[in-house]
PDB file of N, CA and C in Angstrom:
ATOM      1  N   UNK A   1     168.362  98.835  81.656  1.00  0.00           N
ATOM      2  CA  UNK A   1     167.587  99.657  82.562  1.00  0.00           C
ATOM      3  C   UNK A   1     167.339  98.872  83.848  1.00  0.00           C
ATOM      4  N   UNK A   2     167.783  99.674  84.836  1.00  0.00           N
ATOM      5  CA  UNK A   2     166.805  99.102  86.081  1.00  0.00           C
ATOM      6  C   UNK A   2     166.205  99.138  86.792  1.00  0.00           C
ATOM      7  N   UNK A   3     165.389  97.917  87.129  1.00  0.00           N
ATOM      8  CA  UNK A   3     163.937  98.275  87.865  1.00  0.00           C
ATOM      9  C   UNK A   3     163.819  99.312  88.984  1.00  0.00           C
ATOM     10  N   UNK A   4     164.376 100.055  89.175  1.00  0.00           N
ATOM     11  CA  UNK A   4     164.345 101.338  90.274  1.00  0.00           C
ATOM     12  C   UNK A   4     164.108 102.297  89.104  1.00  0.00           C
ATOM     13  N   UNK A   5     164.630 102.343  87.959  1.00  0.00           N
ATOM     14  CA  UNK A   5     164.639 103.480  87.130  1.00  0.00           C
ATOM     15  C   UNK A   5     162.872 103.580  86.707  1.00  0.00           C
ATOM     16  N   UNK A   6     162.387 102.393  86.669  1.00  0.00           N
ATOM     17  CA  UNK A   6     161.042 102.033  86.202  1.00  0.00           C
ATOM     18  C   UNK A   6     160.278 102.395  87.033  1.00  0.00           C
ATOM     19  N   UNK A   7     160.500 102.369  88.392  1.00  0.00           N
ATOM     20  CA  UNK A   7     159.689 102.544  89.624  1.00  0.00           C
ATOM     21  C   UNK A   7     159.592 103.893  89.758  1.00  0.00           C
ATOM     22  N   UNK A   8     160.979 104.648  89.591  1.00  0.00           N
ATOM     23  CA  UNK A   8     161.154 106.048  89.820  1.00  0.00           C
ATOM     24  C   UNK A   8     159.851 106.726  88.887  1.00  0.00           C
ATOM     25  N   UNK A   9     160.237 106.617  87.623  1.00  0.00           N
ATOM     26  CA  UNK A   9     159.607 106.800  86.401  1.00  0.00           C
ATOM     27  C   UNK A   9     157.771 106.631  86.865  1.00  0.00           C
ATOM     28  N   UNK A  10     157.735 105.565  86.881  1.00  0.00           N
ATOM     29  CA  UNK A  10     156.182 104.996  87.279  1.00  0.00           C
ATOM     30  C   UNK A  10     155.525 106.170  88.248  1.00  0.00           C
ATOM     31  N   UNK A  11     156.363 106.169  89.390  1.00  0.00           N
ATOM     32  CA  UNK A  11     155.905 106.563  90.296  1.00  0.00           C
ATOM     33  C   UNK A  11     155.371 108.147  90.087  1.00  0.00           C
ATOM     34  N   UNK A  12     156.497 109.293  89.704  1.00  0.00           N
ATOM     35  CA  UNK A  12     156.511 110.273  89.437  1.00  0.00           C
ATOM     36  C   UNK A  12     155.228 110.896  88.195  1.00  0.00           C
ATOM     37  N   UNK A  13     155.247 109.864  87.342  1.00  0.00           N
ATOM     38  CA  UNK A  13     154.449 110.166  85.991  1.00  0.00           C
ATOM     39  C   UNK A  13     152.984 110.431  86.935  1.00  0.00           C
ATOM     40  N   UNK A  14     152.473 109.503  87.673  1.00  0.00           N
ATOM     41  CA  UNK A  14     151.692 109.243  89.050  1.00  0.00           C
ATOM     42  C   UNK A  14     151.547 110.239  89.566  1.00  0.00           C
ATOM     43  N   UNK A  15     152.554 110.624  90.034  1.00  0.00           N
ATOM     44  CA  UNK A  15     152.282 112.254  91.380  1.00  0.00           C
ATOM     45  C   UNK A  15     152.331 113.253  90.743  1.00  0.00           C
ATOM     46  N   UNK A  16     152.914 113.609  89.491  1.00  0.00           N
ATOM     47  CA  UNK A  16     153.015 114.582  88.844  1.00  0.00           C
ATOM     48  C   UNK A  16     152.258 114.943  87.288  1.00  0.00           C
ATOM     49  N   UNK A  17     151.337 113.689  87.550  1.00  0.00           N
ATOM     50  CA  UNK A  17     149.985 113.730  86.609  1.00  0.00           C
ATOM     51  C   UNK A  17     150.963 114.135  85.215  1.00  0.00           C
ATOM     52  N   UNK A  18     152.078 113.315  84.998  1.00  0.00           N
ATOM     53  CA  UNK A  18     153.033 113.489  83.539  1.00  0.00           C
ATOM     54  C   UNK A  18     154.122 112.262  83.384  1.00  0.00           C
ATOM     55  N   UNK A  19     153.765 112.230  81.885  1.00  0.00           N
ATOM     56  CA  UNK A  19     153.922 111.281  81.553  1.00  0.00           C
ATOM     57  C   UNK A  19     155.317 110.889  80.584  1.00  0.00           C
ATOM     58  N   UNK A  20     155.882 112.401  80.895  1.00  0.00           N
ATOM     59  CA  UNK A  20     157.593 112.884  80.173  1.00  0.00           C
ATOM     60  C   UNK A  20     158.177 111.674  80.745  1.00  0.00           C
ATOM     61  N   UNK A  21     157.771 111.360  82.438  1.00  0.00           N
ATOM     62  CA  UNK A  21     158.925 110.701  83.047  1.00  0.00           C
ATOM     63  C   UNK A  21     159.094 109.305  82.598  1.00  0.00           C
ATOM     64  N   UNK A  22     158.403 108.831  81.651  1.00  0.00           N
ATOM     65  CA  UNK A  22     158.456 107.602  81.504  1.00  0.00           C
ATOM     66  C   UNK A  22     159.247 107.511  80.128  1.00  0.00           C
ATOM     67  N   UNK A  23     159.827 108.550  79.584  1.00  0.00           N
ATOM     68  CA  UNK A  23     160.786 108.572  78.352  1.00  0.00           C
ATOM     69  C   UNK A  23     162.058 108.027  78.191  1.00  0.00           C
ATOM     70  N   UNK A  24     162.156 108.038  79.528  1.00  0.00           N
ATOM     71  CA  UNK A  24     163.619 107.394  79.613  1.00  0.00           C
ATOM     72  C   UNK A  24     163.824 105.695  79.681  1.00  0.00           C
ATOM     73  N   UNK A  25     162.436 105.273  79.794  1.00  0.00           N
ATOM     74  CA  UNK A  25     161.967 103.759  79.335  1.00  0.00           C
ATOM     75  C   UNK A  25     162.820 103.372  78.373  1.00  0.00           C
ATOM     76  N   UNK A  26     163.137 102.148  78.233  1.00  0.00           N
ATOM     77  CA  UNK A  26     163.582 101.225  77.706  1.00  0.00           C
ATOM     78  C   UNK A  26     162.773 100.844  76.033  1.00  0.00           C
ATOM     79  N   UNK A  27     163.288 101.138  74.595  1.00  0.00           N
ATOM     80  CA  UNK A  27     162.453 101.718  73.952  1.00  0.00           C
ATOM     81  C   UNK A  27     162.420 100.097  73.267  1.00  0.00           C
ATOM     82  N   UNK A  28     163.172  98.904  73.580  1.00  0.00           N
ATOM     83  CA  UNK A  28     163.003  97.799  72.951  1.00  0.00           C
ATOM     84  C   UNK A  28     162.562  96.295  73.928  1.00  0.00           C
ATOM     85  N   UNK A  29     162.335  97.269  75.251  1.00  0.00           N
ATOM     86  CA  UNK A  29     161.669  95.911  76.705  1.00  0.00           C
ATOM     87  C   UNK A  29     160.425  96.453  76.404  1.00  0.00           C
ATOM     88  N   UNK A  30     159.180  95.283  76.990  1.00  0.00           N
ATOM     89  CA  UNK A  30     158.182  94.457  77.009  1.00  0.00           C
ATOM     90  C   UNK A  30     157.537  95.030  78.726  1.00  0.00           C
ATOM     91  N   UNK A  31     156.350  95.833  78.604  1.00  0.00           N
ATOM     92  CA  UNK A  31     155.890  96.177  80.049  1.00  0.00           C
ATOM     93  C   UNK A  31     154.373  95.821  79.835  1.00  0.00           C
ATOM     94  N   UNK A  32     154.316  95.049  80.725  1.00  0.00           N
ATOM     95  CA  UNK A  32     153.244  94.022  80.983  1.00  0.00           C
ATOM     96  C   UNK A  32     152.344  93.866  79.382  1.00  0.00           C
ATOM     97  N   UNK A  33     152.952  93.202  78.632  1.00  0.00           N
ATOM     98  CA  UNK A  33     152.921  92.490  76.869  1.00  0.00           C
ATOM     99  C   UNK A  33     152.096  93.849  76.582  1.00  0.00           C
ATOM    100  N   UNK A  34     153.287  95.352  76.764  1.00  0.00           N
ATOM    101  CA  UNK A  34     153.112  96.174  75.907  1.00  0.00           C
ATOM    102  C   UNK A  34     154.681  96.925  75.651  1.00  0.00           C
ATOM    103  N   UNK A  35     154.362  97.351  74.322  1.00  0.00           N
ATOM    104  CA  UNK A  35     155.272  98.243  74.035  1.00  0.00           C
ATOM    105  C   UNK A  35     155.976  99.725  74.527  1.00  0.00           C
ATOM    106  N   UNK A  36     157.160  99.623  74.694  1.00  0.00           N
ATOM    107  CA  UNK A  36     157.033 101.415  75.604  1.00  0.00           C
ATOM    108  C   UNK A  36     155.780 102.521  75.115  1.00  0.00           C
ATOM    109  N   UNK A  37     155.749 102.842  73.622  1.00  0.00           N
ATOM    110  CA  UNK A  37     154.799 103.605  73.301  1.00  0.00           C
ATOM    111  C   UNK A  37     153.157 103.203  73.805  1.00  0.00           C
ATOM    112  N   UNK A  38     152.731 101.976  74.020  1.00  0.00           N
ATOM    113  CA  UNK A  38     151.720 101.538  74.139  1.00  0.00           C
ATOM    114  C   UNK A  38     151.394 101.841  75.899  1.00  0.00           C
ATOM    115  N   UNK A  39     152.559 101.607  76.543  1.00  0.00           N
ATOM    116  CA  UNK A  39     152.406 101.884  78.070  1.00  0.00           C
ATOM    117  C   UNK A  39     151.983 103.264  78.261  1.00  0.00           C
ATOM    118  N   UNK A  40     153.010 104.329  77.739  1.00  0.00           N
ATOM    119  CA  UNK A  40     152.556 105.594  77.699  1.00  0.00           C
ATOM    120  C   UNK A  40     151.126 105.795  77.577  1.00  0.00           C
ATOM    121  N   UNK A  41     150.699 105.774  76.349  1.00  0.00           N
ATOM    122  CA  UNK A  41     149.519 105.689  76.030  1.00  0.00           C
ATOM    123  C   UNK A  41     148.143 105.418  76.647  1.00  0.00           C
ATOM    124  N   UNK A  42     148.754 104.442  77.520  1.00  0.00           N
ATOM    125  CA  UNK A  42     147.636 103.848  78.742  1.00  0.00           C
ATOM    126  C   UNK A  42     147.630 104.775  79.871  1.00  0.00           C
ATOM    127  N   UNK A  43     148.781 104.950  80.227  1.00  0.00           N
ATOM    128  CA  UNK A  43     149.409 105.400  81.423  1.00  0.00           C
ATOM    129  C   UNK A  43     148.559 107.132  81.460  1.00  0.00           C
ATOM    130  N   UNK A  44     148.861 107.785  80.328  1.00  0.00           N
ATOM    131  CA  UNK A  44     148.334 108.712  79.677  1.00  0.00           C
ATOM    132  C   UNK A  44     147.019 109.413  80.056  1.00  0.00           C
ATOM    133  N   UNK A  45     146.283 108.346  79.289  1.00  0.00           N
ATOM    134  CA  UNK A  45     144.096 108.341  79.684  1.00  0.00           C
ATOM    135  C   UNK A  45     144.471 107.742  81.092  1.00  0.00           C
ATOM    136  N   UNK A  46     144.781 107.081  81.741  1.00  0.00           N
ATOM    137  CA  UNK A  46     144.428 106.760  83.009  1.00  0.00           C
ATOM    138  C   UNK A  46     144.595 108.080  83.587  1.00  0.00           C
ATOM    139  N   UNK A  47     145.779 109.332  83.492  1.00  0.00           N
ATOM    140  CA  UNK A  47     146.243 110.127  84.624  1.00  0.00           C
ATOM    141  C   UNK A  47     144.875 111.041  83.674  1.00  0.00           C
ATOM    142  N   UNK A  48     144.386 111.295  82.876  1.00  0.00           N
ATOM    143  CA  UNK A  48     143.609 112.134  82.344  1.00  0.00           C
ATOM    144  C   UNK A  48     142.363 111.628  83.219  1.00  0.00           C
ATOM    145  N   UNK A  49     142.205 110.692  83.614  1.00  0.00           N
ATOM    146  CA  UNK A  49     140.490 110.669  84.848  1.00  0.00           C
ATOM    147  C   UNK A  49     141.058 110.645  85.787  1.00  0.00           C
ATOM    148  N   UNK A  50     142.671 110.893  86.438  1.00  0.00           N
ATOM    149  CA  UNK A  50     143.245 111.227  87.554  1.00  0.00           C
ATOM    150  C   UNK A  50     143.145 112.503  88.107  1.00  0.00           C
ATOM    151  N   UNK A  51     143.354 113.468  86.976  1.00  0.00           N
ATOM    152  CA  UNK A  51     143.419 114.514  86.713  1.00  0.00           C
ATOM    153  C   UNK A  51     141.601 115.180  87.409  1.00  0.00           C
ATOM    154  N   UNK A  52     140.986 114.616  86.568  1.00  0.00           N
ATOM    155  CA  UNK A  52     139.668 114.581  86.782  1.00  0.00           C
ATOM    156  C   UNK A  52     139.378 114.669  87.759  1.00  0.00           C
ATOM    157  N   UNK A  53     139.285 113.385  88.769  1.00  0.00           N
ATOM    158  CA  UNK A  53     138.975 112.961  90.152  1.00  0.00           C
ATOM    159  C   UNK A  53     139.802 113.674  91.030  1.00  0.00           C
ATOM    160  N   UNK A  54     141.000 113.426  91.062  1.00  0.00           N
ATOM    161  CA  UNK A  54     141.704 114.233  92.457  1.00  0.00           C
ATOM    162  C   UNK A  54     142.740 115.120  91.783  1.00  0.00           C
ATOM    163  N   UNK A  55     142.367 116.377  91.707  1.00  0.00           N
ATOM    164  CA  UNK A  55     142.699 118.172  90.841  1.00  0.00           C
ATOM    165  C   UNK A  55     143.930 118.072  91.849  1.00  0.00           C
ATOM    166  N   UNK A  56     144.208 117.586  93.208  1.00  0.00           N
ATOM    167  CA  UNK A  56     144.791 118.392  93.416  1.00  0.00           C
ATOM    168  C   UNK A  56     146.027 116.999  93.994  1.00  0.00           C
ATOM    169  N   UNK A  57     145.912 116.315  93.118  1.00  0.00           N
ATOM    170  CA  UNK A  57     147.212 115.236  93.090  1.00  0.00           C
ATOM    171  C   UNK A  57     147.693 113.982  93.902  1.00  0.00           C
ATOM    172  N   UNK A  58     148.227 113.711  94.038  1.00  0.00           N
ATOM    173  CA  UNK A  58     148.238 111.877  94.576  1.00  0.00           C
ATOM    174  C   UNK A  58     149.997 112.084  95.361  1.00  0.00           C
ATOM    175  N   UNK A  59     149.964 111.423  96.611  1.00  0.00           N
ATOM    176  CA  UNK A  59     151.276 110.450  96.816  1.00  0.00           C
ATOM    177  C   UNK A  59     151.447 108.929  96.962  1.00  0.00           C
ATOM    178  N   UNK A  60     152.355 108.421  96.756  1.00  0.00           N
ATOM    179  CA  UNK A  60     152.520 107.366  96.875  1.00  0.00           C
ATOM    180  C   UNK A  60     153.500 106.286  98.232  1.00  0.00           C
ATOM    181  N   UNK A  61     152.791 105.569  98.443  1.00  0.00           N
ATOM    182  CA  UNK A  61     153.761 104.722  99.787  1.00  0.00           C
ATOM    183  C   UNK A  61     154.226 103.627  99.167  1.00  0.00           C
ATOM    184  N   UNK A  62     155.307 102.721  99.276  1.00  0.00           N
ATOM    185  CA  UNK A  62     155.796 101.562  98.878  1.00  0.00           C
ATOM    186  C   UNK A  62     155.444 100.053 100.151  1.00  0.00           C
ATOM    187  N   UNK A  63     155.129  99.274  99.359  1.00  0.00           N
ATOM    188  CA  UNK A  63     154.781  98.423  99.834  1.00  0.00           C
ATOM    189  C   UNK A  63     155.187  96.966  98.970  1.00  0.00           C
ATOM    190  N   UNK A  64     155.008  95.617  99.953  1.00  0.00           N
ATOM    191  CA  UNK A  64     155.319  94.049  98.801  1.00  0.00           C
ATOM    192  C   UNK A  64     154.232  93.657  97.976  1.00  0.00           C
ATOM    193  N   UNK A  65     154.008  93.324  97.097  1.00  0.00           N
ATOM    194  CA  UNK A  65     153.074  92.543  96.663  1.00  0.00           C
ATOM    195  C   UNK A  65     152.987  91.171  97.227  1.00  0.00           C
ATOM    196  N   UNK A  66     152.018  90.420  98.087  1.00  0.00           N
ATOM    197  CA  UNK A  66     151.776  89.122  98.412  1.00  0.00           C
ATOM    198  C   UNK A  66     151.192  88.207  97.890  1.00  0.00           C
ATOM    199  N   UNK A  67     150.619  88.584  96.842  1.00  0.00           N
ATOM    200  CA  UNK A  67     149.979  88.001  95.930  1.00  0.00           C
ATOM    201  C   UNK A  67     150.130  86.972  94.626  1.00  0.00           C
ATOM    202  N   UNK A  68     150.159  88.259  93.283  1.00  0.00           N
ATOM    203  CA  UNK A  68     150.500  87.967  92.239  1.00  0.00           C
ATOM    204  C   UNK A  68     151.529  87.430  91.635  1.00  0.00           C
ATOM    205  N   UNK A  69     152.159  88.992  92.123  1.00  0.00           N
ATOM    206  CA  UNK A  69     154.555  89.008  92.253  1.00  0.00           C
ATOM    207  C   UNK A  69     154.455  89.060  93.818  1.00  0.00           C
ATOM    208  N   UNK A  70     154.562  88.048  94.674  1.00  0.00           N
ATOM    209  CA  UNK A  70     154.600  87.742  95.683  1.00  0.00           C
ATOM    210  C   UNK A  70     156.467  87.932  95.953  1.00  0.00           C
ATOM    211  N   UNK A  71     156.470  89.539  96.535  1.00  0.00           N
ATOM    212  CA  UNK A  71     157.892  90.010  96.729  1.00  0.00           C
ATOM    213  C   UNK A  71     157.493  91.163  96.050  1.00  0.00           C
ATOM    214  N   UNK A  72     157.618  91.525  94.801  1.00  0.00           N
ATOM    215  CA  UNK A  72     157.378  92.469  94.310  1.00  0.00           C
ATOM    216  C   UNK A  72     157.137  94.157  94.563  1.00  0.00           C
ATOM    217  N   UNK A  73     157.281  95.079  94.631  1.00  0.00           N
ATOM    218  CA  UNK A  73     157.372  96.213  94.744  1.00  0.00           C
ATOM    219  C   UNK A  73     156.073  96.793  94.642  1.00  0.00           C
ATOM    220  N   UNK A  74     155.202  96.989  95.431  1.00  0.00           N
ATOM    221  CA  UNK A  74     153.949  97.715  94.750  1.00  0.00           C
ATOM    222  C   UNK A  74     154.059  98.786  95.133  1.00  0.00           C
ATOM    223  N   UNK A  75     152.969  99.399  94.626  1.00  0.00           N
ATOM    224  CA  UNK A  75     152.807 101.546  95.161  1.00  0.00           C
ATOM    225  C   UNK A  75     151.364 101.745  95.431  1.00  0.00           C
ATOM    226  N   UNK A  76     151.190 102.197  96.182  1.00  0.00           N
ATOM    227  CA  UNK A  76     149.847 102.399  96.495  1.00  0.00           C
ATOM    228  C   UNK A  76     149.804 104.103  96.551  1.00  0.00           C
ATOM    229  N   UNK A  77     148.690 104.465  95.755  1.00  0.00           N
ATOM    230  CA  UNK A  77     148.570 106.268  95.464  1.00  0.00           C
ATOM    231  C   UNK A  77     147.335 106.421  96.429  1.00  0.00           C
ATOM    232  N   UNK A  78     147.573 107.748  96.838  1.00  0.00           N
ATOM    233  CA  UNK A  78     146.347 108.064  97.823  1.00  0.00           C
ATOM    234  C   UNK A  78     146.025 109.781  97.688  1.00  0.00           C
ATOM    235  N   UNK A  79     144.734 110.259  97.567  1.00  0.00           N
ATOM    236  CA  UNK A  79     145.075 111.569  97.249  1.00  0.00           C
ATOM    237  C   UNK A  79     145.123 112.568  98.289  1.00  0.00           C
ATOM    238  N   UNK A  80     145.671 113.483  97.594  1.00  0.00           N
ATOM    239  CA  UNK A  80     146.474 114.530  98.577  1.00  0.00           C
ATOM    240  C   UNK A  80     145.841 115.274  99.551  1.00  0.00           C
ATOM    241  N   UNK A  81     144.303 115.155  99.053  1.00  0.00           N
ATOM    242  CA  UNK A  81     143.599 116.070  99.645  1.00  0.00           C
ATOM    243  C   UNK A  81     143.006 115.526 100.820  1.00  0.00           C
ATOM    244  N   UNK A  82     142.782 114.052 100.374  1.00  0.00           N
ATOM    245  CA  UNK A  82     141.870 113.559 101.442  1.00  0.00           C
ATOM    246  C   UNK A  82     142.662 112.284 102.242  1.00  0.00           C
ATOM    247  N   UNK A  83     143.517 111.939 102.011  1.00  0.00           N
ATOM    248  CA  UNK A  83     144.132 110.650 102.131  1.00  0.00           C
ATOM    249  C   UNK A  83     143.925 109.413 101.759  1.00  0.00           C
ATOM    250  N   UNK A  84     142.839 109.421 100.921  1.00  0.00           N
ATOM    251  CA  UNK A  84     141.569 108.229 100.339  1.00  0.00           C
ATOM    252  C   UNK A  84     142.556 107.367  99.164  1.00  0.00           C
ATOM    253  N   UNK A  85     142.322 106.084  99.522  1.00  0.00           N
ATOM    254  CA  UNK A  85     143.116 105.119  98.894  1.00  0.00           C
ATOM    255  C   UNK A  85     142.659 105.507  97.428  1.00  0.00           C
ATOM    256  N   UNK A  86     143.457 105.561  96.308  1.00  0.00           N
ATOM    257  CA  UNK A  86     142.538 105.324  95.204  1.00  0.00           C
ATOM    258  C   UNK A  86     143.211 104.171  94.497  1.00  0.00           C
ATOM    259  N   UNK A  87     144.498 104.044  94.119  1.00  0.00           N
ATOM    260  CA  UNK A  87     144.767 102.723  93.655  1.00  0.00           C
ATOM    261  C   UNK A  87     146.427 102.662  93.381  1.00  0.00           C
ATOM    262  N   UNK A  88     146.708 100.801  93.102  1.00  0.00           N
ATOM    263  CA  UNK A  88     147.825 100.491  93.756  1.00  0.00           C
ATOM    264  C   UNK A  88     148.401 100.063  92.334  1.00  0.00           C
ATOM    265  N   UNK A  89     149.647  99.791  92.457  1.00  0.00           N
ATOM    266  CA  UNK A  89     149.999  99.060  90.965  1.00  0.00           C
ATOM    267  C   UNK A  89     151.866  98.596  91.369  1.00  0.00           C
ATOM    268  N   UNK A  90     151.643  97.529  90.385  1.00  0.00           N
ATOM    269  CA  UNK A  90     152.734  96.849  90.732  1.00  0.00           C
ATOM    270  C   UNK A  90     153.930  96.809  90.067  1.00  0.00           C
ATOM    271  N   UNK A  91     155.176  96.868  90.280  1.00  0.00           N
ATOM    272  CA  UNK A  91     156.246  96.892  89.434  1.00  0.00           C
ATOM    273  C   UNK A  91     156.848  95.715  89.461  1.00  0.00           C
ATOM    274  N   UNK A  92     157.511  95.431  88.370  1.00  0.00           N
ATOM    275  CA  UNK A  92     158.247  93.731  88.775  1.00  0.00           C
ATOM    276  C   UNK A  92     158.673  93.558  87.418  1.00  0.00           C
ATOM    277  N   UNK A  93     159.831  92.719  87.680  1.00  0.00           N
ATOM    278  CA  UNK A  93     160.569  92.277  86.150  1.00  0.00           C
ATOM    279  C   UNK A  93     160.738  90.545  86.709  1.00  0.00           C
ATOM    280  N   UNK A  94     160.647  89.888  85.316  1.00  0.00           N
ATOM    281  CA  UNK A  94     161.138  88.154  85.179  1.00  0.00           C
ATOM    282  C   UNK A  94     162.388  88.382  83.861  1.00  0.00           C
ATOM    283  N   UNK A  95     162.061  87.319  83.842  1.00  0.00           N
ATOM    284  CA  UNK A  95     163.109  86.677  83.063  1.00  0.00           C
ATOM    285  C   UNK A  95     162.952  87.912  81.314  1.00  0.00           C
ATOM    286  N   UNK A  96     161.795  87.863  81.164  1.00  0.00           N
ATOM    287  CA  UNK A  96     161.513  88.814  79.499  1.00  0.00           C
ATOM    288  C   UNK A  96     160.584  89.650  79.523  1.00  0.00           C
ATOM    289  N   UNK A  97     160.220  90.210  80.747  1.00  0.00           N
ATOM    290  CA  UNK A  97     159.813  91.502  80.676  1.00  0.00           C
ATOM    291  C   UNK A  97     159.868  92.352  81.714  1.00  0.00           C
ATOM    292  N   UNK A  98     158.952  93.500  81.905  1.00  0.00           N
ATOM    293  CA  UNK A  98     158.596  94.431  82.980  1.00  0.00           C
ATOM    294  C   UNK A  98     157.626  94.203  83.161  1.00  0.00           C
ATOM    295  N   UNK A  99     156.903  94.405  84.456  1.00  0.00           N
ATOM    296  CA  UNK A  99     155.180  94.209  84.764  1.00  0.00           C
ATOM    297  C   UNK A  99     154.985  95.489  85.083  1.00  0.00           C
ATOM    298  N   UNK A 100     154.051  96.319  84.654  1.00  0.00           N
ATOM    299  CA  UNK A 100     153.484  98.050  85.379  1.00  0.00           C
ATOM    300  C   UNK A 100     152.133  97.951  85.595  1.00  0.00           C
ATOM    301  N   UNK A 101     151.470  97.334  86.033  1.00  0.00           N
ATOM    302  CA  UNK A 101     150.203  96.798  86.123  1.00  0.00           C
ATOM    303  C   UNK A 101     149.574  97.263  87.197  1.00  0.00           C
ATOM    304  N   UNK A 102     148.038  98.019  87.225  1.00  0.00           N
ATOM    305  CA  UNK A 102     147.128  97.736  88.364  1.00  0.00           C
ATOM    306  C   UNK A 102     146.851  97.282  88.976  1.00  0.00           C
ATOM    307  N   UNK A 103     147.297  96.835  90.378  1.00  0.00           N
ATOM    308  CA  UNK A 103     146.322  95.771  91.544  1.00  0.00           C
ATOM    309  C   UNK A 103     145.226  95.602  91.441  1.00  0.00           C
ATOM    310  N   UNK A 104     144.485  94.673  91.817  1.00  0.00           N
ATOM    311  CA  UNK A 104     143.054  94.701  91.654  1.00  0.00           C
ATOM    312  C   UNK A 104     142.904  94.033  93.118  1.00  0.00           C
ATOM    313  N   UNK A 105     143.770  94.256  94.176  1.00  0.00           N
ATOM    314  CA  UNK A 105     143.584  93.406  95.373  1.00  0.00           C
ATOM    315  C   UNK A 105     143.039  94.933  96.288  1.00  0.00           C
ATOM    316  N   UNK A 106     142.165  94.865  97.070  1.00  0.00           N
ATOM    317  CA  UNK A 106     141.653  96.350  98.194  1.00  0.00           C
ATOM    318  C   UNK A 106     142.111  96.097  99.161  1.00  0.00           C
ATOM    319  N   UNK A 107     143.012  97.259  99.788  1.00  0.00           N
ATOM    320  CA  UNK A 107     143.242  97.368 101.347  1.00  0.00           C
ATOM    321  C   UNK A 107     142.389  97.229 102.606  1.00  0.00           C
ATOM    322  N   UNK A 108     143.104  96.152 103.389  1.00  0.00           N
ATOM    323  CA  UNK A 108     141.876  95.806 104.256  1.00  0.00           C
ATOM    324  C   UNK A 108     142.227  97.265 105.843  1.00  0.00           C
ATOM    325  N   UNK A 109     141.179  97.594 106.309  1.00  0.00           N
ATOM    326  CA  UNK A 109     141.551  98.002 107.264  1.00  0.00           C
ATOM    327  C   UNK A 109     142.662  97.848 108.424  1.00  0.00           C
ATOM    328  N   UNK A 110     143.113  99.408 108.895  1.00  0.00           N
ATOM    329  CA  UNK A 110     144.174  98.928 110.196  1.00  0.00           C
ATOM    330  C   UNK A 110     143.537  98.191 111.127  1.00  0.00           C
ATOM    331  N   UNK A 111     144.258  97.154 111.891  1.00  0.00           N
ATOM    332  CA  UNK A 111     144.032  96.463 112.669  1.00  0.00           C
ATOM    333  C   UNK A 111     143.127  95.366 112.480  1.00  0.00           C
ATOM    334  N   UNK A 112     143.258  95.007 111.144  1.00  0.00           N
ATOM    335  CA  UNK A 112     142.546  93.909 110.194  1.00  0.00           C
ATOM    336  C   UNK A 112     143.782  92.669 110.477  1.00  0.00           C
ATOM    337  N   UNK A 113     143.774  91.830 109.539  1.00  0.00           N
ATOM    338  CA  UNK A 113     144.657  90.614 109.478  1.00  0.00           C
ATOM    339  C   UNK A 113     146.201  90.902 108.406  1.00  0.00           C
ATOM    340  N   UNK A 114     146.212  92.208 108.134  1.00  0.00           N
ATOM    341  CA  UNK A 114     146.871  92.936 107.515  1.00  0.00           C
ATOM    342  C   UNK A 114     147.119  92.460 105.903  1.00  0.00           C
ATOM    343  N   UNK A 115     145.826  91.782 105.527  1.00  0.00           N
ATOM    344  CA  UNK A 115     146.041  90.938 104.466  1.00  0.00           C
ATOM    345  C   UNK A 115     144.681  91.680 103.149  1.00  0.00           C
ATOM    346  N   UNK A 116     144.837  92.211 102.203  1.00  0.00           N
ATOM    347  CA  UNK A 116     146.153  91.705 101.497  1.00  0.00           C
ATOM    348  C   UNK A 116     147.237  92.660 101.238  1.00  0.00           C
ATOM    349  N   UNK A 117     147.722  94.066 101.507  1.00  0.00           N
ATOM    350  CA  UNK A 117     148.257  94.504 102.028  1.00  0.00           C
ATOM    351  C   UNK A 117     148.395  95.844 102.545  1.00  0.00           C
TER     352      UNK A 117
END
């Protein structure tokens, strides 16, 4: 599998508050020291208080991670209605796994030091 297929997947499950798209996962790789079924699962209850909070759905922009996976692919979701950041998450593969993980870093304002991203 490759990491575009993961991103695609990630991303979509995201905007389309479903979690089919992540079936085509890799049913014997390692995403951030969980199991495909276990990612779902998470991925799952998270879009269920997504669902909750913004009814009327999320897009996503691509951006690097500078941080953690410094290079890395992140996504930052924002909702549809209002444009309001709500949260970012990172994609990235090493050597023995996948990472699908939450940022925990906040966007600093435009015309800030453009840090952290």
């Amino acid at each position: 599998m490759q990491l575009v297929d993961i991103e695609v997947a990630v991303i979509n499950t995201f905007i389309h508050y479903d979690t089919n798209h992540l079936e085509s996962l890799d049913s014997g790789a390692m995403y951030s020291y969980n199991y495909k079924d276990e990612l779902i699962a998470e991925l799952k209850r998270k879009i269920e208080k997504l669902k909750k909070d913004y009814p009327t759905g999320l897009y996503a922009k691509e951006s690097l991670c500078m941080f953690c996976f410094p290079g890395a692919n992140a996504f930052s979701f924002y909702a549809k209605s209002t444009d309001k950041y709500v949260m970012r998450y990172v994609i990235a593969e090493d050597e023995d796994q996948y990472w699908v993980q939450p940022c925990s870093n906040n966007p600093v304002l435009d015309g800030a030091d453009d840090m952290p991203f």
